[in-house]
PDB file of N, CA and C in Angstrom:
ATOM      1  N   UNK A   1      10.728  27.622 -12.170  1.00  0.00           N
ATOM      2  CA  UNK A   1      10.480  27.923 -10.768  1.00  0.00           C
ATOM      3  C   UNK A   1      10.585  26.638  -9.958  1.00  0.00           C
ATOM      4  N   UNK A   2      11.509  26.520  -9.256  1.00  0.00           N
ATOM      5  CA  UNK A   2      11.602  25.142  -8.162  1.00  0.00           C
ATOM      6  C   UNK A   2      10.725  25.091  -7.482  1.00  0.00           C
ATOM      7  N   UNK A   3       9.944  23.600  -7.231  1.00  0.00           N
ATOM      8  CA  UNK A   3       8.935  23.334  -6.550  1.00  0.00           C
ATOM      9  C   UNK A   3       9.035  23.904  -4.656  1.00  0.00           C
ATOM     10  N   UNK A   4       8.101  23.963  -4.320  1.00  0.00           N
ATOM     11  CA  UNK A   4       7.836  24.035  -3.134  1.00  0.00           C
ATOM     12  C   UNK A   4       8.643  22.967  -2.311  1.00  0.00           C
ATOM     13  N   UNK A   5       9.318  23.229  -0.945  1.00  0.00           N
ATOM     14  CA  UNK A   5       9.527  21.818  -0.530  1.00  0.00           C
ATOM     15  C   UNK A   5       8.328  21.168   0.083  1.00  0.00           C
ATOM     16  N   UNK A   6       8.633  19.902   0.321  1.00  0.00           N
ATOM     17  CA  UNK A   6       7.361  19.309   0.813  1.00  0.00           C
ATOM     18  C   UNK A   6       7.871  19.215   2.617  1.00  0.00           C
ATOM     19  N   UNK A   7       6.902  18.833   3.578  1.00  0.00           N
ATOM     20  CA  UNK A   7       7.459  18.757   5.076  1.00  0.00           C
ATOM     21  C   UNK A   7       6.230  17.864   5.302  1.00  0.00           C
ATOM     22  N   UNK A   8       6.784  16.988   6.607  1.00  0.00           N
ATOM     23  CA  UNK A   8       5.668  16.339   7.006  1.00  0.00           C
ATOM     24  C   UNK A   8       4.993  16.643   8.184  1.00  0.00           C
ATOM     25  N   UNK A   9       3.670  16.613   8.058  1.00  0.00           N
ATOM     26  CA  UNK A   9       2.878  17.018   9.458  1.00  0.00           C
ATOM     27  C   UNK A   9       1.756  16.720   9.673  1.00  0.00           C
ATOM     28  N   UNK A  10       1.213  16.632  11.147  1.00  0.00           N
ATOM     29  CA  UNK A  10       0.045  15.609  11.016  1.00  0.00           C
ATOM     30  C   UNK A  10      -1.001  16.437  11.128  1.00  0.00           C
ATOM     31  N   UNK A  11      -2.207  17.103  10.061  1.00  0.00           N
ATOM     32  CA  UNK A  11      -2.688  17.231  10.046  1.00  0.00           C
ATOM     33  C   UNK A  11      -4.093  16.732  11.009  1.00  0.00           C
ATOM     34  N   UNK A  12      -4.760  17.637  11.447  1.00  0.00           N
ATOM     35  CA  UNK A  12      -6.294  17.305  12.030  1.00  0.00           C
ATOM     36  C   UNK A  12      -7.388  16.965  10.425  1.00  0.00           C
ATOM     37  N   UNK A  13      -7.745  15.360  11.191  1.00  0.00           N
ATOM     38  CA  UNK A  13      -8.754  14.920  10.120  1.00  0.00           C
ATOM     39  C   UNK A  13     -10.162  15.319  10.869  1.00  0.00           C
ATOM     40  N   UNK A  14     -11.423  15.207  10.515  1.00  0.00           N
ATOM     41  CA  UNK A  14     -12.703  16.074  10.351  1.00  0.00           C
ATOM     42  C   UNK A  14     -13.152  15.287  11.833  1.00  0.00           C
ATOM     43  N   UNK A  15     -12.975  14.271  11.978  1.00  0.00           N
ATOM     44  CA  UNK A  15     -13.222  13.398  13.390  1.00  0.00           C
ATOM     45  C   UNK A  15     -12.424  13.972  14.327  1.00  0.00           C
ATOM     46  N   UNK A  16     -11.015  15.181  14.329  1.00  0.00           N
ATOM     47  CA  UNK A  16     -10.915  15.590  15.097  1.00  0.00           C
ATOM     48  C   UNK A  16      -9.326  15.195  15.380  1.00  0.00           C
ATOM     49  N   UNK A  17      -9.460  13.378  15.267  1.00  0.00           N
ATOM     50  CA  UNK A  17      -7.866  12.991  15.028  1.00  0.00           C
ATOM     51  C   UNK A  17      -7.330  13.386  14.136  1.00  0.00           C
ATOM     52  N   UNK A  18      -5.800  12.852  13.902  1.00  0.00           N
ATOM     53  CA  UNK A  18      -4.467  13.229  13.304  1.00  0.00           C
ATOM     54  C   UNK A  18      -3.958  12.308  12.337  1.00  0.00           C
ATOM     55  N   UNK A  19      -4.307  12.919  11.210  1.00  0.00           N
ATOM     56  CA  UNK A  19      -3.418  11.893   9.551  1.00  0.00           C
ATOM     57  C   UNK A  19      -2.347  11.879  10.006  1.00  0.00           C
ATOM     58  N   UNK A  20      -1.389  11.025  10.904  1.00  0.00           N
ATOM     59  CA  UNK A  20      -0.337  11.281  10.573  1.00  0.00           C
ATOM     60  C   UNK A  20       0.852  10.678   9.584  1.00  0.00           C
ATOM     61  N   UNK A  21       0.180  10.482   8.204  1.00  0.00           N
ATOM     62  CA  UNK A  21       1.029  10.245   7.365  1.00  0.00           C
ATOM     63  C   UNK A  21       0.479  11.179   5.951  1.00  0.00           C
ATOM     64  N   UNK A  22       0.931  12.248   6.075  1.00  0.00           N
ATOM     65  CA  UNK A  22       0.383  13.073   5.128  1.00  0.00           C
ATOM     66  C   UNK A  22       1.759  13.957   4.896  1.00  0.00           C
ATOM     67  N   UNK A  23       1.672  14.591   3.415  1.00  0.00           N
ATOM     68  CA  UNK A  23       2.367  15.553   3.059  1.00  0.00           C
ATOM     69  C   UNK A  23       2.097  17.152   2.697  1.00  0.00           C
ATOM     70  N   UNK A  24       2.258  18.423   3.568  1.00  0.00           N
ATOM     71  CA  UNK A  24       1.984  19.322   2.822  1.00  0.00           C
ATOM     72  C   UNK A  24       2.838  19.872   1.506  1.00  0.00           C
ATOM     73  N   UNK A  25       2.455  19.830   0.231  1.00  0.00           N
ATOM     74  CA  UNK A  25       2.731  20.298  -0.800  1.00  0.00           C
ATOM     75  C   UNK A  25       2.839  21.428  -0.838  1.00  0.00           C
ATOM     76  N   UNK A  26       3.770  22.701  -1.029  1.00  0.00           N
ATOM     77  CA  UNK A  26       3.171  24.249  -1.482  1.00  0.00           C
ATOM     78  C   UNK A  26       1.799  24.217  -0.647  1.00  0.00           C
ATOM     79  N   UNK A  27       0.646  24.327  -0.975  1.00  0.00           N
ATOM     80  CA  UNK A  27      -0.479  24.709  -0.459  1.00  0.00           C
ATOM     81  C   UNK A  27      -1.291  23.490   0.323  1.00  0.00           C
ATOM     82  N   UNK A  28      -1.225  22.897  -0.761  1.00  0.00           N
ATOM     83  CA  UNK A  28      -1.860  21.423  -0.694  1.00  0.00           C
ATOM     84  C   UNK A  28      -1.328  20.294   0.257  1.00  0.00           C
ATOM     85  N   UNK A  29      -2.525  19.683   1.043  1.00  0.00           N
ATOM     86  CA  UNK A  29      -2.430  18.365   1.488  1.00  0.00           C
ATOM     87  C   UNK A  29      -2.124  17.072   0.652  1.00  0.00           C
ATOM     88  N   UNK A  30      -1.343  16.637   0.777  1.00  0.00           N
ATOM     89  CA  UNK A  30      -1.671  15.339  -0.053  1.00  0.00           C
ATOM     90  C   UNK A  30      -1.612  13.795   1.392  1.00  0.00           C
ATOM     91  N   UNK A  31      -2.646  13.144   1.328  1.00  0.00           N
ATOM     92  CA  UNK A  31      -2.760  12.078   2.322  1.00  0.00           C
ATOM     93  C   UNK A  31      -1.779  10.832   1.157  1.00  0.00           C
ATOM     94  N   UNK A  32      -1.002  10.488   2.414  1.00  0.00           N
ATOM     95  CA  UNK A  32      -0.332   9.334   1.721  1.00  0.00           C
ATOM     96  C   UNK A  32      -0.972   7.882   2.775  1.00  0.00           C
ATOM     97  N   UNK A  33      -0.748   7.212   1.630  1.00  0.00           N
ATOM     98  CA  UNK A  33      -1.626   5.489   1.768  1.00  0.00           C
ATOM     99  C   UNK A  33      -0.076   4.804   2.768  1.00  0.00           C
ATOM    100  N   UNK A  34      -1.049   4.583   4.013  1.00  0.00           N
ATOM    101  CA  UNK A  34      -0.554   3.724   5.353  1.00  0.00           C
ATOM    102  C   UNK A  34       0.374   2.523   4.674  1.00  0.00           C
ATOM    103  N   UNK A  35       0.934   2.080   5.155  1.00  0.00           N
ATOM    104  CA  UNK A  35       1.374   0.630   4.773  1.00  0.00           C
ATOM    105  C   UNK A  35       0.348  -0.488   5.172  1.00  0.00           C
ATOM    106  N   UNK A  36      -0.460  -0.686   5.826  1.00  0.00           N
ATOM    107  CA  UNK A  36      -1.008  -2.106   6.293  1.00  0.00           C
ATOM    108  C   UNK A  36      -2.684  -1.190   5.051  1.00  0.00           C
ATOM    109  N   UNK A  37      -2.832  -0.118   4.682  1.00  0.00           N
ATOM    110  CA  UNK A  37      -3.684  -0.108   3.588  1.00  0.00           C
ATOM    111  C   UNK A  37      -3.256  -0.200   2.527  1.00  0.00           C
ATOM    112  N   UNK A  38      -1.448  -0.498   2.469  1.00  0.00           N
ATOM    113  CA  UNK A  38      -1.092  -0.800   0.799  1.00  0.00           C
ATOM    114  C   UNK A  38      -0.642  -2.089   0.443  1.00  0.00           C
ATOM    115  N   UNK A  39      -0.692  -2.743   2.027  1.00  0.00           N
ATOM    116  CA  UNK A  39      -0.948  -4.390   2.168  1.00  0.00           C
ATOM    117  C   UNK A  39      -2.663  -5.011   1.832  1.00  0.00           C
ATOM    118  N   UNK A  40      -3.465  -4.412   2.238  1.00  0.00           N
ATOM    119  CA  UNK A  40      -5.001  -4.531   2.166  1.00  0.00           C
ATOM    120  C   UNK A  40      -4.910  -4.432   0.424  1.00  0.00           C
ATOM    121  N   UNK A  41      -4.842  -2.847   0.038  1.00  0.00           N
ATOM    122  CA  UNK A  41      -4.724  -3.271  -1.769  1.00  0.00           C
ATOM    123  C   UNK A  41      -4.140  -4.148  -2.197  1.00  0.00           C
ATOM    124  N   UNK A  42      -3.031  -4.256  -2.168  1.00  0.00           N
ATOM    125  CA  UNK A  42      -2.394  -5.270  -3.121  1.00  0.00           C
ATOM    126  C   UNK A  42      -3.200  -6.955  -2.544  1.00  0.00           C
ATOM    127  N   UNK A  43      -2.877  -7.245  -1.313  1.00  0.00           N
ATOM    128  CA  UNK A  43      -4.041  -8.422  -1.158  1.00  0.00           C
ATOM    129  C   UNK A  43      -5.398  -8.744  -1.972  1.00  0.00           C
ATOM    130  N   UNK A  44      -6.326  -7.417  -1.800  1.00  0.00           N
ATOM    131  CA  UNK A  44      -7.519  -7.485  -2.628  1.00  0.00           C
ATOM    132  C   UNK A  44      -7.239  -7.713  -3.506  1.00  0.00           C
ATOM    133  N   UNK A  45      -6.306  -6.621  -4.406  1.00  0.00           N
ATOM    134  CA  UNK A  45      -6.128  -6.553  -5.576  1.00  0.00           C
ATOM    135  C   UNK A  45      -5.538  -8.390  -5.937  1.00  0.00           C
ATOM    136  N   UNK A  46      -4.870  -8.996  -5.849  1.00  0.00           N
ATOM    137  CA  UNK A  46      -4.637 -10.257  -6.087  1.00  0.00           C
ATOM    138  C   UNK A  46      -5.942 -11.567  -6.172  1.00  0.00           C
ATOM    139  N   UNK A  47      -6.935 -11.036  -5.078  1.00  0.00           N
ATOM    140  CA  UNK A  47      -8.587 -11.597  -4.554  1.00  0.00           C
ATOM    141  C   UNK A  47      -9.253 -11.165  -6.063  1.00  0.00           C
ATOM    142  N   UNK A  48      -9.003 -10.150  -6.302  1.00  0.00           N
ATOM    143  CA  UNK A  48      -9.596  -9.934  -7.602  1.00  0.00           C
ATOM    144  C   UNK A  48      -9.542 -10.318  -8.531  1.00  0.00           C
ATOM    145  N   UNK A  49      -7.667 -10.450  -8.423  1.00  0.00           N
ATOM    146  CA  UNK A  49      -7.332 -11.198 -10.331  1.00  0.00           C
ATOM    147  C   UNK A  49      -7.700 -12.610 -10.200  1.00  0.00           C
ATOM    148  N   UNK A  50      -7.706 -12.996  -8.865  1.00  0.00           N
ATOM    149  CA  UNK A  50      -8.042 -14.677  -9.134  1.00  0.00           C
ATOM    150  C   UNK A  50      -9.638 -14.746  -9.250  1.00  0.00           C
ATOM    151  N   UNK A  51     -10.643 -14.169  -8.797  1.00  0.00           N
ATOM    152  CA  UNK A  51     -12.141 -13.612  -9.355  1.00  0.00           C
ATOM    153  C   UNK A  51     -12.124 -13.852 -11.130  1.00  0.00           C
ATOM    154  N   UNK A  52     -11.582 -12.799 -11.423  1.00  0.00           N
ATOM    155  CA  UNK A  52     -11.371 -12.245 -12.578  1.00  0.00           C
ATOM    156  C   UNK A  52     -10.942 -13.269 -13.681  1.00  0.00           C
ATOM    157  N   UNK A  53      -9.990 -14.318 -12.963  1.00  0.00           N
ATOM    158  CA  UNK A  53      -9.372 -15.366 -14.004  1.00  0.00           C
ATOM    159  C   UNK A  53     -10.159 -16.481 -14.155  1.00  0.00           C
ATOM    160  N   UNK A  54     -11.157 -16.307 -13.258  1.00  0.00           N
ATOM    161  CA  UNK A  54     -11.933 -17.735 -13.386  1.00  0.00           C
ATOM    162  C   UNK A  54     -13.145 -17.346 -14.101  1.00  0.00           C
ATOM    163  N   UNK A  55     -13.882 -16.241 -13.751  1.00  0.00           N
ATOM    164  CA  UNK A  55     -14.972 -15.612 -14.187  1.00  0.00           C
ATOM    165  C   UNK A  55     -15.511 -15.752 -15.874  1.00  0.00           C
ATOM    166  N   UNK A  56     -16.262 -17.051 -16.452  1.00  0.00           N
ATOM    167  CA  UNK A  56     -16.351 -17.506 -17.404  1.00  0.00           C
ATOM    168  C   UNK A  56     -17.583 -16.034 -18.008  1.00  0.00           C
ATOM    169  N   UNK A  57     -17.846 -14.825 -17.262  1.00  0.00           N
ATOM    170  CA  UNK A  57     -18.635 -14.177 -18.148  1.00  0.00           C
ATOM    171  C   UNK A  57     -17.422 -13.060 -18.946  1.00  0.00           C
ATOM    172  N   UNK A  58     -16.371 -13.211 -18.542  1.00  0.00           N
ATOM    173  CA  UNK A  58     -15.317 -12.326 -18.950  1.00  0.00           C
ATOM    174  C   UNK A  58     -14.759 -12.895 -19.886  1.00  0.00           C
ATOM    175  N   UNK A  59     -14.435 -11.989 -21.417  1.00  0.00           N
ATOM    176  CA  UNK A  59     -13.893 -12.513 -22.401  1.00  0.00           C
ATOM    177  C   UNK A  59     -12.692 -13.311 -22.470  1.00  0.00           C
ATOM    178  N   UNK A  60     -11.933 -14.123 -23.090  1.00  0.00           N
ATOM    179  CA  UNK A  60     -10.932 -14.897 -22.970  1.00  0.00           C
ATOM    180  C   UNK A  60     -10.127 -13.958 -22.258  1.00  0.00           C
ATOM    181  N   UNK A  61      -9.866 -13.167 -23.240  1.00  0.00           N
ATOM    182  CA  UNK A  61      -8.438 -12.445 -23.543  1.00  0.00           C
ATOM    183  C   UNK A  61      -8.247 -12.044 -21.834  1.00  0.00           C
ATOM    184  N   UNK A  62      -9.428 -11.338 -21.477  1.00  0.00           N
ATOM    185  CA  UNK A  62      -9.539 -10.812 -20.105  1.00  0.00           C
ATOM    186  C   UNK A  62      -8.714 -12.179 -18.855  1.00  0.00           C
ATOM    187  N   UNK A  63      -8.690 -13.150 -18.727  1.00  0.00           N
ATOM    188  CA  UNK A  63      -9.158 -14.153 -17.890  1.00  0.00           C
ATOM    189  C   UNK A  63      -7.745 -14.260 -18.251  1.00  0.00           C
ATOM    190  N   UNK A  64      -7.620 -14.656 -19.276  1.00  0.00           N
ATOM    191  CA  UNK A  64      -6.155 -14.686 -19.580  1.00  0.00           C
ATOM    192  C   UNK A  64      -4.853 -13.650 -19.129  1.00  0.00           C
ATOM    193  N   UNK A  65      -5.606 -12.282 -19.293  1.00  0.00           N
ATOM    194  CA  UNK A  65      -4.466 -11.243 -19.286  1.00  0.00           C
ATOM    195  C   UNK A  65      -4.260 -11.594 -17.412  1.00  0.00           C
ATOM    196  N   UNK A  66      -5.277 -11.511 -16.880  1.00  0.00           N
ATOM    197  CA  UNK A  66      -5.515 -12.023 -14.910  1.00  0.00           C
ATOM    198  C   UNK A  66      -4.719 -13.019 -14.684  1.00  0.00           C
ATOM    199  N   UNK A  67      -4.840 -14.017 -15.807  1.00  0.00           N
ATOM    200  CA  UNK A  67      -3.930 -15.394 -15.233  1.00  0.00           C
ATOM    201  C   UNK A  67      -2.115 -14.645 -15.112  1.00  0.00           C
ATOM    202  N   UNK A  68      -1.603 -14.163 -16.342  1.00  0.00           N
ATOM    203  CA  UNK A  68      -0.615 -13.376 -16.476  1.00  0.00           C
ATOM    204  C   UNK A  68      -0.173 -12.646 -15.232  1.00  0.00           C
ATOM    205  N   UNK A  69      -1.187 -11.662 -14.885  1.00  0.00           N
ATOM    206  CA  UNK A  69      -0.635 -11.425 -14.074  1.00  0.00           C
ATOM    207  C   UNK A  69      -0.116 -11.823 -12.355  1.00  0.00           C
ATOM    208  N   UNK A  70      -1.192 -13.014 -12.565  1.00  0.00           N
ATOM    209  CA  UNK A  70      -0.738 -13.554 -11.445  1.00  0.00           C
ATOM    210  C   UNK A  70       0.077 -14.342 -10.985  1.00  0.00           C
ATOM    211  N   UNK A  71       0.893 -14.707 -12.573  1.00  0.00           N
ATOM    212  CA  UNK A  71       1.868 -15.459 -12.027  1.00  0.00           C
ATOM    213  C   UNK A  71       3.335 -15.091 -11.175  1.00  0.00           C
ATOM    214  N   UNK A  72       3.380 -13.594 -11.498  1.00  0.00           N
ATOM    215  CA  UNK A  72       4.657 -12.942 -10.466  1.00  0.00           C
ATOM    216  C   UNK A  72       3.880 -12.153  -9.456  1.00  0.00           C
ATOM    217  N   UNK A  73       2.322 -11.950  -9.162  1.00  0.00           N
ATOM    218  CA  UNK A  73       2.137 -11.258  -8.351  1.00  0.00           C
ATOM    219  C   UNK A  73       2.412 -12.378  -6.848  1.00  0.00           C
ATOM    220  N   UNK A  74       2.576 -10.831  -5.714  1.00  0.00           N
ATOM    221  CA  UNK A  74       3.322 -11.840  -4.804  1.00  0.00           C
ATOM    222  C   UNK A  74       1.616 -12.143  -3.714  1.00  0.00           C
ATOM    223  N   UNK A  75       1.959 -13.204  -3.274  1.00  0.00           N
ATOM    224  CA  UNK A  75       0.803 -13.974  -2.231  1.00  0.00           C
ATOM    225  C   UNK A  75       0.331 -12.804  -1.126  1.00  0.00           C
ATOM    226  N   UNK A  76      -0.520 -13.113  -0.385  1.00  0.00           N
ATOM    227  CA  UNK A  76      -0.538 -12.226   0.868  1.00  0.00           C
ATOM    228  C   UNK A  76       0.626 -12.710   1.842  1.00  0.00           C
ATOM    229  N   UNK A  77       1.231 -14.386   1.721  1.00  0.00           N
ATOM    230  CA  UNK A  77       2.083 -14.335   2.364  1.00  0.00           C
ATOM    231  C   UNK A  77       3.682 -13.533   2.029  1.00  0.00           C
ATOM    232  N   UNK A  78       3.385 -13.987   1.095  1.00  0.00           N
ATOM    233  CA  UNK A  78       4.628 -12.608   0.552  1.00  0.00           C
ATOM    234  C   UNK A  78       4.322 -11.013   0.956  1.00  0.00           C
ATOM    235  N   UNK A  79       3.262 -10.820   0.870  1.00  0.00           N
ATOM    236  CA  UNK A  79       3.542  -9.212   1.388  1.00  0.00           C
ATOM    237  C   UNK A  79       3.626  -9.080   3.030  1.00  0.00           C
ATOM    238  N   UNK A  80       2.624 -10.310   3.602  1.00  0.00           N
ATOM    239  CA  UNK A  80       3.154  -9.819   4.808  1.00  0.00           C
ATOM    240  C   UNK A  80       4.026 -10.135   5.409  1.00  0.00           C
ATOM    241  N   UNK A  81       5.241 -11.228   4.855  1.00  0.00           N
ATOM    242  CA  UNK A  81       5.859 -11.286   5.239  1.00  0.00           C
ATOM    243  C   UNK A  81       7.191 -10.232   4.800  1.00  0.00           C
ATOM    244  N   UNK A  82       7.146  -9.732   3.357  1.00  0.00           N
ATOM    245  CA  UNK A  82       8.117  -8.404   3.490  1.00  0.00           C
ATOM    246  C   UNK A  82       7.344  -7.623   4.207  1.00  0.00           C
ATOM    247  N   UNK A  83       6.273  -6.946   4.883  1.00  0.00           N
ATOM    248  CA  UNK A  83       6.186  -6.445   5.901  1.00  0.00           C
ATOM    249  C   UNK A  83       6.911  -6.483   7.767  1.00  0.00           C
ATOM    250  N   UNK A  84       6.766  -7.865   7.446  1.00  0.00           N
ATOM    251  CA  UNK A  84       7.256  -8.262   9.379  1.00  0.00           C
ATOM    252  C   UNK A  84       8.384  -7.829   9.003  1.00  0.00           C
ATOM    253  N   UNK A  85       9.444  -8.048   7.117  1.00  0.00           N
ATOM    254  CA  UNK A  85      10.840  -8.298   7.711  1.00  0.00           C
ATOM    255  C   UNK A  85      11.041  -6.185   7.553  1.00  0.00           C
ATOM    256  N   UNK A  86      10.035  -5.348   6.954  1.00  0.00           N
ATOM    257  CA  UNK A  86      10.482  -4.284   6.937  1.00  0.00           C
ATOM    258  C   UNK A  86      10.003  -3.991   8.043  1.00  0.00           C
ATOM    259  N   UNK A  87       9.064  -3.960   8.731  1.00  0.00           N
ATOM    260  CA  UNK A  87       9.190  -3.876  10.543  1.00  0.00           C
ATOM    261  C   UNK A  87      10.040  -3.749  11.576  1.00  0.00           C
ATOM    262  N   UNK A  88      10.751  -5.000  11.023  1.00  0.00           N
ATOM    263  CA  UNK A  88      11.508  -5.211  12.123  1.00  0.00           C
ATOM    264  C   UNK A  88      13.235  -4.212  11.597  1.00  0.00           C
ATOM    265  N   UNK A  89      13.211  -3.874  10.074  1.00  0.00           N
ATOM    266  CA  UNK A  89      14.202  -3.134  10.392  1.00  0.00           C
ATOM    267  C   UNK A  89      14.170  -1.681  10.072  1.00  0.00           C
ATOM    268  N   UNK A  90      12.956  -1.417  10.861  1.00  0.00           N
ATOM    269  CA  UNK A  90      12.983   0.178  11.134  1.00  0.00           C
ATOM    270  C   UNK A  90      14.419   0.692  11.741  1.00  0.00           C
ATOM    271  N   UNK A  91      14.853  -0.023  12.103  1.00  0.00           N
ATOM    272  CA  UNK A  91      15.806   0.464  13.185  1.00  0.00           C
ATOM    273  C   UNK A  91      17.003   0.699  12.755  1.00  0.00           C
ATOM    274  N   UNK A  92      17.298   0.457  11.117  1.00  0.00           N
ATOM    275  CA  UNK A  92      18.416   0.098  10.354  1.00  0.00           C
ATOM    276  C   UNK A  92      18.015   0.970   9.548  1.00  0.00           C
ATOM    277  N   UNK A  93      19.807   1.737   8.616  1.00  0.00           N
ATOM    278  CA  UNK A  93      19.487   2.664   7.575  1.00  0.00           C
ATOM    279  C   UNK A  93      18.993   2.046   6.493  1.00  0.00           C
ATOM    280  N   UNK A  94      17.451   1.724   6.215  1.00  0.00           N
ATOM    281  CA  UNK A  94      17.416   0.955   4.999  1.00  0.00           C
ATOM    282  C   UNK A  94      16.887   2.226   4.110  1.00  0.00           C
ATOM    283  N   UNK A  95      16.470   3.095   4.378  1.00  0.00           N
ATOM    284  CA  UNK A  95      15.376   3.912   3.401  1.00  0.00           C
ATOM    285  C   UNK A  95      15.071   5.030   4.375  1.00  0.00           C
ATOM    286  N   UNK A  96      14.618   5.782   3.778  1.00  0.00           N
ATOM    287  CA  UNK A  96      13.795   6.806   4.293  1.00  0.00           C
ATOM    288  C   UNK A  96      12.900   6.942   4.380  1.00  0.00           C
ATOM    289  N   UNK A  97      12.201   5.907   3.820  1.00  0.00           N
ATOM    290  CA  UNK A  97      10.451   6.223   3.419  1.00  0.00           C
ATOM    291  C   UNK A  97       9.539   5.220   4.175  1.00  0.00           C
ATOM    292  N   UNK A  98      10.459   4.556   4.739  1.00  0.00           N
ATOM    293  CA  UNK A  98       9.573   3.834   5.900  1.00  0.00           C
ATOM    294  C   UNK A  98       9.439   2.784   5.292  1.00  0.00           C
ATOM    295  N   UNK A  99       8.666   1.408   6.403  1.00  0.00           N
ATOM    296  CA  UNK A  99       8.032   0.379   5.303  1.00  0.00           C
ATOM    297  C   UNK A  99       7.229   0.798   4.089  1.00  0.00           C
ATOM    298  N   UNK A 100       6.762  -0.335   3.387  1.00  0.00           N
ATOM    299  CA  UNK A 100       5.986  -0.307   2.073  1.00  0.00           C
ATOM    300  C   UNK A 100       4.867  -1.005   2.374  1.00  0.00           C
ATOM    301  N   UNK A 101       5.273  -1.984   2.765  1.00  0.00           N
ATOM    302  CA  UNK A 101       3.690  -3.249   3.387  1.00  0.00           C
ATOM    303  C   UNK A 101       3.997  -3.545   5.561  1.00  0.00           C
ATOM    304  N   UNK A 102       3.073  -3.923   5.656  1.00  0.00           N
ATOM    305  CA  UNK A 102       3.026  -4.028   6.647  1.00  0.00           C
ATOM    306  C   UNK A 102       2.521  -5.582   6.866  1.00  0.00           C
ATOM    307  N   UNK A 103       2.668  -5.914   8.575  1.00  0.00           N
ATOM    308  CA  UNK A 103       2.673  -7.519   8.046  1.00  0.00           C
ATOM    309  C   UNK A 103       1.167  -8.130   8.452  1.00  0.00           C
ATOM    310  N   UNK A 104       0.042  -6.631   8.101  1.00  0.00           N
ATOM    311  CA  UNK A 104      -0.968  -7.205   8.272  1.00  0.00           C
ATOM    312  C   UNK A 104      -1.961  -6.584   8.132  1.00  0.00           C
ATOM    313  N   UNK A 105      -3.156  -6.611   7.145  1.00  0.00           N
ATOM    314  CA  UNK A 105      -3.976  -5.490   6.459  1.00  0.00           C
ATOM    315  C   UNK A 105      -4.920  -4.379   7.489  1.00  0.00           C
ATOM    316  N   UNK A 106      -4.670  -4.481   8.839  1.00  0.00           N
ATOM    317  CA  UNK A 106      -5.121  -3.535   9.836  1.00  0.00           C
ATOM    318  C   UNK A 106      -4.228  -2.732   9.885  1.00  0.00           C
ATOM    319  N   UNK A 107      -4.613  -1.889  10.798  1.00  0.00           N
ATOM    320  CA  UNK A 107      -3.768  -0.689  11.371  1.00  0.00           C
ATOM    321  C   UNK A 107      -3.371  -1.783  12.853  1.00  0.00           C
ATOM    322  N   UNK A 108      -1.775  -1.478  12.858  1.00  0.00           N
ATOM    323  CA  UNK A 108      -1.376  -1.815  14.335  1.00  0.00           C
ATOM    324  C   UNK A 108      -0.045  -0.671  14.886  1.00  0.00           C
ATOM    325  N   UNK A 109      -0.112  -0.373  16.460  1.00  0.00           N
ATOM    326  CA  UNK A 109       0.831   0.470  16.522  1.00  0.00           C
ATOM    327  C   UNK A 109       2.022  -0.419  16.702  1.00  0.00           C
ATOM    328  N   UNK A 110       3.378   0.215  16.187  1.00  0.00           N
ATOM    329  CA  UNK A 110       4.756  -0.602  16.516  1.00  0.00           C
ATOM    330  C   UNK A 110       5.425  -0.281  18.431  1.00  0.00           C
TER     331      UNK A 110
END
């Protein structure tokens, strides 16, 4: 049985405003994660592994596996700066799916 298509629409959130980055599924809502909140994760998330790598109550292996990963994870200047540059080319066929990061862990309108 082929899935449902999906469509986008901005749902009313409980405050009254409008998700507007959400997907209805077949029945289901699914809320999809903003770009300047998937700039905020990955930022934290990086705040963490460097926590995490220093943190002498955490077993080696742990501190170690954190160091690992931080050596290709990208900076906050790296994300926000592929944010400004996917910003600025909304305007170009790059994708369909919009930016990914944004060039700054708030909400701002374009």
């Amino acid at each position: 049985m082929p899935a449902t298509p999906s469509k986008q629409v901005a749902p009313r959130m409980p405050d009254g405003s409008y998700h507007l980055n959400a997907v209805i599924l077949g029945n289901a809502e699914v809320k999809m994660t903003m770009p300047h909140e998937r700039t905020r994760a990955v930022v934290q998330t990086r705040d963490f592994l460097v926590e995490l790598s220093g943190d002498t109550s955490m077993p080696e292996r742990v501190r170690r596996d954190a160091r690992f990963l931080l050596r290709h994870f990208p900076t906050e200047y790296d994300v926000q700066l592929a944010g400004q540059i996917e910003e600025q080319a909304e305007t170009l066929p790059v994708g369909v799916l919009g930016p990914v990061f944004a060039s700054g862990t708030t909400f701002k309108a374009l």
